[in-house]
Protein backbone atom coordinates (compact mmCIF):
# COMPACT_ATOMS: atom_id res chain seq x y z
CA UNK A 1 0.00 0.00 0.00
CA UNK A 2 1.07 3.37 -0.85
CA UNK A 3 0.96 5.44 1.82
CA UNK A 4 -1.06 8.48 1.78
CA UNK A 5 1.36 11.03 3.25
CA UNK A 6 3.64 10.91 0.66
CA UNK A 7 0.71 11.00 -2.32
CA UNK A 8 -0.26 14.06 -0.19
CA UNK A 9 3.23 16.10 0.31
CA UNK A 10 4.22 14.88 -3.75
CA UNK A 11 1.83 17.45 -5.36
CA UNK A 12 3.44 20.84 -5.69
CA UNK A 13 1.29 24.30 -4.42
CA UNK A 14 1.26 24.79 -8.36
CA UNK A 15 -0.04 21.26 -9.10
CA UNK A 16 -3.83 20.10 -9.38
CA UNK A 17 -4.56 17.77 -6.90
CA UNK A 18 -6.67 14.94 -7.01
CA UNK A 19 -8.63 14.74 -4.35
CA UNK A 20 -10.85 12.01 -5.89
CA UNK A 21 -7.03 9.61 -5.84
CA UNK A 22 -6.56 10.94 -1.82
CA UNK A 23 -10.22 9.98 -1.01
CA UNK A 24 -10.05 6.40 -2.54
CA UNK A 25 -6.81 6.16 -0.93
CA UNK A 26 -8.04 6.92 2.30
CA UNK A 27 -11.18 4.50 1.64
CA UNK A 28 -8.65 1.22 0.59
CA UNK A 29 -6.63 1.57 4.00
CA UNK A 30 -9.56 1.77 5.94
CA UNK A 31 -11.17 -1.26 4.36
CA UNK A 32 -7.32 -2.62 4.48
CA UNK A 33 -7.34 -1.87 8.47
CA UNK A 34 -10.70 -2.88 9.70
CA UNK A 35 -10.32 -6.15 10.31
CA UNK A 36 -8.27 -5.84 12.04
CA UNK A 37 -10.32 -3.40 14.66
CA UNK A 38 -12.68 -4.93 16.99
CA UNK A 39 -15.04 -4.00 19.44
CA UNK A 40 -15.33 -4.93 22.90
CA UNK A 41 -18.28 -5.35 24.70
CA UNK A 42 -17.99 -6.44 28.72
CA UNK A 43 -20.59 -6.90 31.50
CA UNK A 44 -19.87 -6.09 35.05
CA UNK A 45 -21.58 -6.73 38.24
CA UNK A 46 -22.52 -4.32 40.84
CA UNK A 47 -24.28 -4.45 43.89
CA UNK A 48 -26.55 -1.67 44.49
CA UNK A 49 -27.27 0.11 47.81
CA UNK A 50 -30.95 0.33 47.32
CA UNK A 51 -31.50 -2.15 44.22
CA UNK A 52 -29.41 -4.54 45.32
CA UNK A 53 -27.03 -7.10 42.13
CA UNK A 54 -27.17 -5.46 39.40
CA UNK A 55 -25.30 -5.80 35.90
CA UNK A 56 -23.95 -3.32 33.99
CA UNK A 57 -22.99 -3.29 30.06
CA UNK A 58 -20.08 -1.80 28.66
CA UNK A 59 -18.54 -1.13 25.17
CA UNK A 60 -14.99 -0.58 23.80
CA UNK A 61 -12.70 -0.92 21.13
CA UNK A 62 -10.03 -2.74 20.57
CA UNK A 63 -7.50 -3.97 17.96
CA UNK A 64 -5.37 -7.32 17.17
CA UNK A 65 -1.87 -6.73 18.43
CA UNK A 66 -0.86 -10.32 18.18
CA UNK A 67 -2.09 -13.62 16.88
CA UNK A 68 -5.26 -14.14 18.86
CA UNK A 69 -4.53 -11.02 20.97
CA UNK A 70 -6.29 -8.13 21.36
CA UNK A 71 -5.07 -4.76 22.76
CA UNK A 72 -7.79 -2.46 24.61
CA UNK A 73 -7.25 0.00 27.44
CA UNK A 74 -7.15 -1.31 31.01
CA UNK A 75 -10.63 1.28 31.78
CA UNK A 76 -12.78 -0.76 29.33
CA UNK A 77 -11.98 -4.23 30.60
CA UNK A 78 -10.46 -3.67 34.31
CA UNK A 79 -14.23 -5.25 36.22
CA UNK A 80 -15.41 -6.90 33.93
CA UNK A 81 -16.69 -10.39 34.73
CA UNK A 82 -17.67 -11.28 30.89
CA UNK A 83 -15.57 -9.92 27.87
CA UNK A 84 -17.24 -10.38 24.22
CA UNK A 85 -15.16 -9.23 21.23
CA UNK A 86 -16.99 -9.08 18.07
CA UNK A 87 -15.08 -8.56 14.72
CA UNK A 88 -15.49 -6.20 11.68
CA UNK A 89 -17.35 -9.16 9.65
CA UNK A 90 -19.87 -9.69 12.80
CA UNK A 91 -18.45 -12.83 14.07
CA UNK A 92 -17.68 -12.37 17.77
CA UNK A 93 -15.25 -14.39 20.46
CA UNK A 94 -15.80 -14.26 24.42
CA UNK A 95 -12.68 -12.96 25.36
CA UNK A 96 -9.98 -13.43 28.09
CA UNK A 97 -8.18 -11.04 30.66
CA UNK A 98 -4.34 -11.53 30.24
CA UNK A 99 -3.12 -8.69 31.37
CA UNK A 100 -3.49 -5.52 32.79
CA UNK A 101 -1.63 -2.60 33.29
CA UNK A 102 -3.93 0.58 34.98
CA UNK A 103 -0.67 2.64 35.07
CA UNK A 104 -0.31 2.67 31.34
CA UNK A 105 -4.32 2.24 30.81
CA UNK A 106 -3.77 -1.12 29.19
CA UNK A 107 -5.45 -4.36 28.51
CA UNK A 108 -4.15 -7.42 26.70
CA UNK A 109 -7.13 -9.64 25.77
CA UNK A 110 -7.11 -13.28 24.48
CA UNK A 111 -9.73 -14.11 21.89
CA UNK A 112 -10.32 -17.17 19.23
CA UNK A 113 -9.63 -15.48 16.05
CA UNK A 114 -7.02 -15.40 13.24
CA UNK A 115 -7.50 -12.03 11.91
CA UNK A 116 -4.13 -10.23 11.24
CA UNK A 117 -2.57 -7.95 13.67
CA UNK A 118 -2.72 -4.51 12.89
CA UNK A 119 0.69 -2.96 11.26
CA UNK A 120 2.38 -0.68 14.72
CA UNK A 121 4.22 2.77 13.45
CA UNK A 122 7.19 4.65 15.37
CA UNK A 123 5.25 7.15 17.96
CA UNK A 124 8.90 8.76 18.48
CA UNK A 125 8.46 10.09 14.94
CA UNK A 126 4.77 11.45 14.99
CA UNK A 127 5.08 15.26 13.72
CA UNK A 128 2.39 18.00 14.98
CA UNK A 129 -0.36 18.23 12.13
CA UNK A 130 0.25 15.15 10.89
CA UNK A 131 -2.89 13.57 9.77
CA UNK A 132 -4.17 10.25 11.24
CA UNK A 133 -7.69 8.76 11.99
CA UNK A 134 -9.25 7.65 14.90
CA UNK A 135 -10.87 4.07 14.00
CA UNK A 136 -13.45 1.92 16.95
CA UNK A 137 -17.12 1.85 17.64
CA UNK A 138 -18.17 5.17 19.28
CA UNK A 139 -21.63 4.86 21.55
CA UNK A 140 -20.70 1.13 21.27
CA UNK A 141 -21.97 0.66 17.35
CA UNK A 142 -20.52 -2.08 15.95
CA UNK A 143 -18.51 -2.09 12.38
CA UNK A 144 -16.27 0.12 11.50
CA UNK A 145 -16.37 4.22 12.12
CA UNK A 146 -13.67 6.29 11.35
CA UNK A 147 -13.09 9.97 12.49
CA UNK A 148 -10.38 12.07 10.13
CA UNK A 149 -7.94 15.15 12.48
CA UNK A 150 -4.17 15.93 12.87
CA UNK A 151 -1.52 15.24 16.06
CA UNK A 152 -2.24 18.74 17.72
CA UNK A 153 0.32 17.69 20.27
CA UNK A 154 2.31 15.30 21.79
CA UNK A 155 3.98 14.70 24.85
CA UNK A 156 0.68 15.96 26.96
CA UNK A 157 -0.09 14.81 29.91
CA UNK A 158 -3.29 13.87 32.24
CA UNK A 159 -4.21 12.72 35.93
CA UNK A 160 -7.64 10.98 36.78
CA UNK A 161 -8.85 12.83 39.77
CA UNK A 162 -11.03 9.62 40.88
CA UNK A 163 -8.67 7.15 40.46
CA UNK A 164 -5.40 9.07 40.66
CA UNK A 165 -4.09 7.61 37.44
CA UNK A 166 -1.39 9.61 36.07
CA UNK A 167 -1.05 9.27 32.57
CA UNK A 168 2.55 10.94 30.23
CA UNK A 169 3.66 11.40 26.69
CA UNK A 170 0.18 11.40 25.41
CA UNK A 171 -0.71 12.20 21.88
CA UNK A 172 -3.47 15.27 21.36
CA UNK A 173 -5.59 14.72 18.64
CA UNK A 174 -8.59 16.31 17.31
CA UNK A 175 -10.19 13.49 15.49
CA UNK A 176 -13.40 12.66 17.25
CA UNK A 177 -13.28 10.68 20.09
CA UNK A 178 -16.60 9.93 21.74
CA UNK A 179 -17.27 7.51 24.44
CA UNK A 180 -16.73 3.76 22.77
CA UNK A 181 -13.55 5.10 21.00
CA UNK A 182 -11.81 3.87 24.15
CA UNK A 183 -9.34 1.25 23.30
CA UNK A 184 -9.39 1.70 19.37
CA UNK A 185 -6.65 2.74 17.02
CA UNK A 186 -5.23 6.00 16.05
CA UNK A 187 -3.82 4.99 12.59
CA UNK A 188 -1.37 7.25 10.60
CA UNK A 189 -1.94 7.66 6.47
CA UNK A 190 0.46 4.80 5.81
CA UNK A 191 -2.27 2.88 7.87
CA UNK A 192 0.27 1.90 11.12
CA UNK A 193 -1.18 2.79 14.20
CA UNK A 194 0.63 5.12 16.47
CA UNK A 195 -1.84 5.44 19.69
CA UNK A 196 -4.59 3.75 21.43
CA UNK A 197 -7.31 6.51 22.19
CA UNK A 198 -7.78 6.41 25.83
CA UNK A 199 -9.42 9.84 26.94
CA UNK A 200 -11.40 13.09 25.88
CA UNK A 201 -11.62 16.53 27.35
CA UNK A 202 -15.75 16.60 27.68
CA UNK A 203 -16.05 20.71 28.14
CA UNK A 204 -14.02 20.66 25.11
CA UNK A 205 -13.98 20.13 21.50
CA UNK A 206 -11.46 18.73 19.56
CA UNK A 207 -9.39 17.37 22.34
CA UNK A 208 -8.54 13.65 22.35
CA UNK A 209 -5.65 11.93 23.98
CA UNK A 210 -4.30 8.48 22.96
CA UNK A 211 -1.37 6.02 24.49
CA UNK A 212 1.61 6.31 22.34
CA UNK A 213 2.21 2.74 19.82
CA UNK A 214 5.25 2.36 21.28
CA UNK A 215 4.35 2.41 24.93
CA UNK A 216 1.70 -0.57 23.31
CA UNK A 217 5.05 -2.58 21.91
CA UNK A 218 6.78 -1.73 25.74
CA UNK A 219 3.54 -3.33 27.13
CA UNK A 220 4.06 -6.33 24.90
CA UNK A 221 7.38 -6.66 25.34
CA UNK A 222 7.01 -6.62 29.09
CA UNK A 223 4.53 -9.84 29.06
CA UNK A 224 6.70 -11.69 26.67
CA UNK A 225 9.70 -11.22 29.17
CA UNK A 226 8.58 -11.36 32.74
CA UNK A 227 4.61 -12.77 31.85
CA UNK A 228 2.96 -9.68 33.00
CA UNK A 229 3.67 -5.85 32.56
CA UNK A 230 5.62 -4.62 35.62
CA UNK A 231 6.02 -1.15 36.85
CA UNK A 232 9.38 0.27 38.38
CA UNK A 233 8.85 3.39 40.36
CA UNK A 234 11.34 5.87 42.83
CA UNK A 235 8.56 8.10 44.04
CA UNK A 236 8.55 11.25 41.41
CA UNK A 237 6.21 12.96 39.40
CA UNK A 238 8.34 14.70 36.56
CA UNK A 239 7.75 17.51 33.72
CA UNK A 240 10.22 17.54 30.81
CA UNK A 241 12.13 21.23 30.40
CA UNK A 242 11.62 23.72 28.27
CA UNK A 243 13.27 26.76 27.19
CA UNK A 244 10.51 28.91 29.03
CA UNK A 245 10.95 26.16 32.27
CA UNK A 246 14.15 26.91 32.24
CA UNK A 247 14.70 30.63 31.87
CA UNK A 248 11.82 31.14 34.73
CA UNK A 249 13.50 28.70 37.39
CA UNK A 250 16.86 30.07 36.03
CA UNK A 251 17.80 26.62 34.95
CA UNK A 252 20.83 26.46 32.28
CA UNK A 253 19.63 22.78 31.72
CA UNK A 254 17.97 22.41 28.88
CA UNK A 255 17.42 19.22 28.40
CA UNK A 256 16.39 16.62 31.63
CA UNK A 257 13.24 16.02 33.46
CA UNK A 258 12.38 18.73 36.47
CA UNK A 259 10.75 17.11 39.20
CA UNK A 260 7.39 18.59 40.01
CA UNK A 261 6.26 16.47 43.27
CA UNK A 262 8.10 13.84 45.10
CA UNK A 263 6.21 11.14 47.53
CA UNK A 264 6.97 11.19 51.02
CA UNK A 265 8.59 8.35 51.97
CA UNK A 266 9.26 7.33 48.69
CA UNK A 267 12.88 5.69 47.92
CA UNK A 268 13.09 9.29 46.31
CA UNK A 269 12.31 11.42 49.22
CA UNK A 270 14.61 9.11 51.14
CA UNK A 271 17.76 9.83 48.59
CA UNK A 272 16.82 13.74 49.20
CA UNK A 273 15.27 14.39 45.51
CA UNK A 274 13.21 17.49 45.84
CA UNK A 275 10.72 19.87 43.97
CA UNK A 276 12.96 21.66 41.34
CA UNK A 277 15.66 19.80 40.87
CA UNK A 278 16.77 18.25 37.31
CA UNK A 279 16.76 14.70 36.34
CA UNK A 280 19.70 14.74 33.29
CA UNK A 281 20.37 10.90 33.23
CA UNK A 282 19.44 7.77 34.51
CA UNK A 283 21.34 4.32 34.56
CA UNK A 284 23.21 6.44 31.79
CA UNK A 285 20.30 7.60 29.92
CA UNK A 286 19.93 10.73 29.00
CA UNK A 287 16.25 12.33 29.78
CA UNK A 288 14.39 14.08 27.67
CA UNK A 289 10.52 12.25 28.23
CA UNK A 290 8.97 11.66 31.06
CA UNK A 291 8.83 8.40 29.25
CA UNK A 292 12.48 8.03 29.40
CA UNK A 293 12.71 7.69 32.97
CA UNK A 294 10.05 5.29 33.24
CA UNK A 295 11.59 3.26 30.73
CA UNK A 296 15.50 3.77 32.70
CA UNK A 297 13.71 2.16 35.59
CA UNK A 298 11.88 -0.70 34.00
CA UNK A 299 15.30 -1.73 32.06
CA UNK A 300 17.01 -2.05 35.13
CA UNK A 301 14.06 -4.06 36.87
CA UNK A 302 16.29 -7.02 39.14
CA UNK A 303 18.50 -4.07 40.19
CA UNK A 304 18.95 -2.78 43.85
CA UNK A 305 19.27 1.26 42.73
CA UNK A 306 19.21 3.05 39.59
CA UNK A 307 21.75 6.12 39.24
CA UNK A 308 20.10 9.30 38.82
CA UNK A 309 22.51 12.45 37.44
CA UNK A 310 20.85 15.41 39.57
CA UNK A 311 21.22 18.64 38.55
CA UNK A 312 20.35 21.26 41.84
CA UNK A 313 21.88 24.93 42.36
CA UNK A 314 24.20 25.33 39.66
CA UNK A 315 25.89 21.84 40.02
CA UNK A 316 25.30 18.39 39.50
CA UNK A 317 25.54 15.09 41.37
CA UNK A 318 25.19 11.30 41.56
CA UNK A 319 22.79 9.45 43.38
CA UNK A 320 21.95 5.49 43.32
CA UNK A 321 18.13 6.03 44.44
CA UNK A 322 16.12 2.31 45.13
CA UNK A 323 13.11 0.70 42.82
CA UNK A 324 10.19 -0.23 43.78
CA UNK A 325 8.91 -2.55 41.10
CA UNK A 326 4.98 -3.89 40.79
């Protein structure tokens, strides 16, 4: 397949374009794609305080990330005491729970199918008004429905107030998002995808987040290797710098991670890390995503410290700080 991106950036400003080749373009890779997209439908009991069991329906999407695997987010599938994934022809599997990761928001789900996994791009290489398309079943409708925007922005980042989920490095997108998207695809014109829509801004328009692809393949990865996702912490919440970060904390750093908040009694807070100071490298990393540390950490999972490279007051310094792994 050829992808669209190029067809689109090949016709010169003095060139007639033909929009009739982009639009049948577009159509092919979404035909190409969809069956590869699923949707997930799950059923969870609840007991209620004045009705007493009850059971509540839920929908999703999803997509096949391996052989018999789906990937979903962790929110669509995390109580769910039935899981029932039904395809793009209308044939449907019950599904099973393999994994979960509610740090990263996601779900690997086990299903009876041989459907072919759907091509993963390079989320390091996602550009700002690049165009992609949200694919899933919005409101739950099965088949396929596809929503057309750009990357607005990337490296965003949100916290669930109700469950305290902190979530980095997300991709902004204004492609519609509506509630069912959750799980699906964000697919780029050469029809990889390169996020997993996970959340919307609902005062807002046009404001969609997804999970980067490759945080997806660091998910995967993780279950091949240890059979379940793990999660290495030190006790930080972090913010990468900026040239405006720096020049208002008078920071000649500019590049690291600043810390914003550190846990108490977190192996952190016990090596002294404090609000302000500047995360350069870790395990001999250097930082420039909050990503990046998060990844440091996991790499050195088995380890008794990771070395941080601490930049505070105009100097730097080395400290071996503890993990915490889940």
């Amino acid at each position: 397949m050829v992808e669209l991106e190029k067809i689109i950036y090949s016709f010169s400003p003095d060139e007639s374009m033909d929009f009739k080749e982009i639009s049948d373009r577009i159509a092919s890779m979404v035909s190409e794609i969809a069956e590869s997209v699923v949707t997930v439908y799950t059923t969870v009991p609840e007991i209620s305080f004045f009705f007493g069991p009850k059971v509540l329906h839920g929908a999703g999407s999803g997509f096949i990330a391996r052989k018999g695997m789906v990937v979903t987010n962790a929110h669509v599938v995390a109580r769910a005491k039935e899981i029932n994934v039904v395809f793009s022809e209308g044939s449907s599997s019950r599904g099973k729970l393999r994994a979960l990761d509610t740090m990263r928001d996601l779900a690997l789900v086990e299903v009876d199918s041989d459907l072919p996994p759907l091509r993963m791009g390079d989320s390091d290489s996602v550009r700002i008004g690049e165009l992609v398309f949200a694919v899933g079943s919005p409101l739950g409708l099965t088949g396929t429905s596809v929503s057309m925007g750009v990357i607005s922005a990337v490296g965003r980042a949100i916290i669930d107030e109700a469950s305290g989920i902190y979530l980095d490095d997300l991709l902004q997108t204004d492609a519609a998002i509506n509630p069912g998207n959750s799980g699906g695809p964000i697919v780029n014109c050469g029809g990889e995808a390169v996020g997993v829509a996970t959340a919307i801004v609902p005062f807002a328009q046009g404001i969609g987040f997804a999970i980067p692809i490759n945080s997806v393949k660091r998910f995967l990865s993780m279950i091949e290797k240890y059979g379940r996702p793990i999660r290495a912490w030190i006790g930080v919440f972090v913010a990468p710098l900026n040239p405006n970060i720096s020049q208002m904390y008078g920071i000649p750093q500019r590049e690291g991670l600043i810390v914003v908040q550190v846990i108490p009694r977190s192996p952190a807070a016990s090596k002294g890390i404090r609000p302000g100071d500047v995360i350069v490298e870790a395990a001999g990393r250097k930082l420039i995503k909050a990503s990046d540390l998060r990844n440091a950490l996991e790499d050195n999972y088995g380890s008794d410290c990771v070395n941080l490279k601490v930049y505070r007051d105009g100097s730097s310094f080395e400290v071996c700080v503890p993990l915490i792994v889940e």
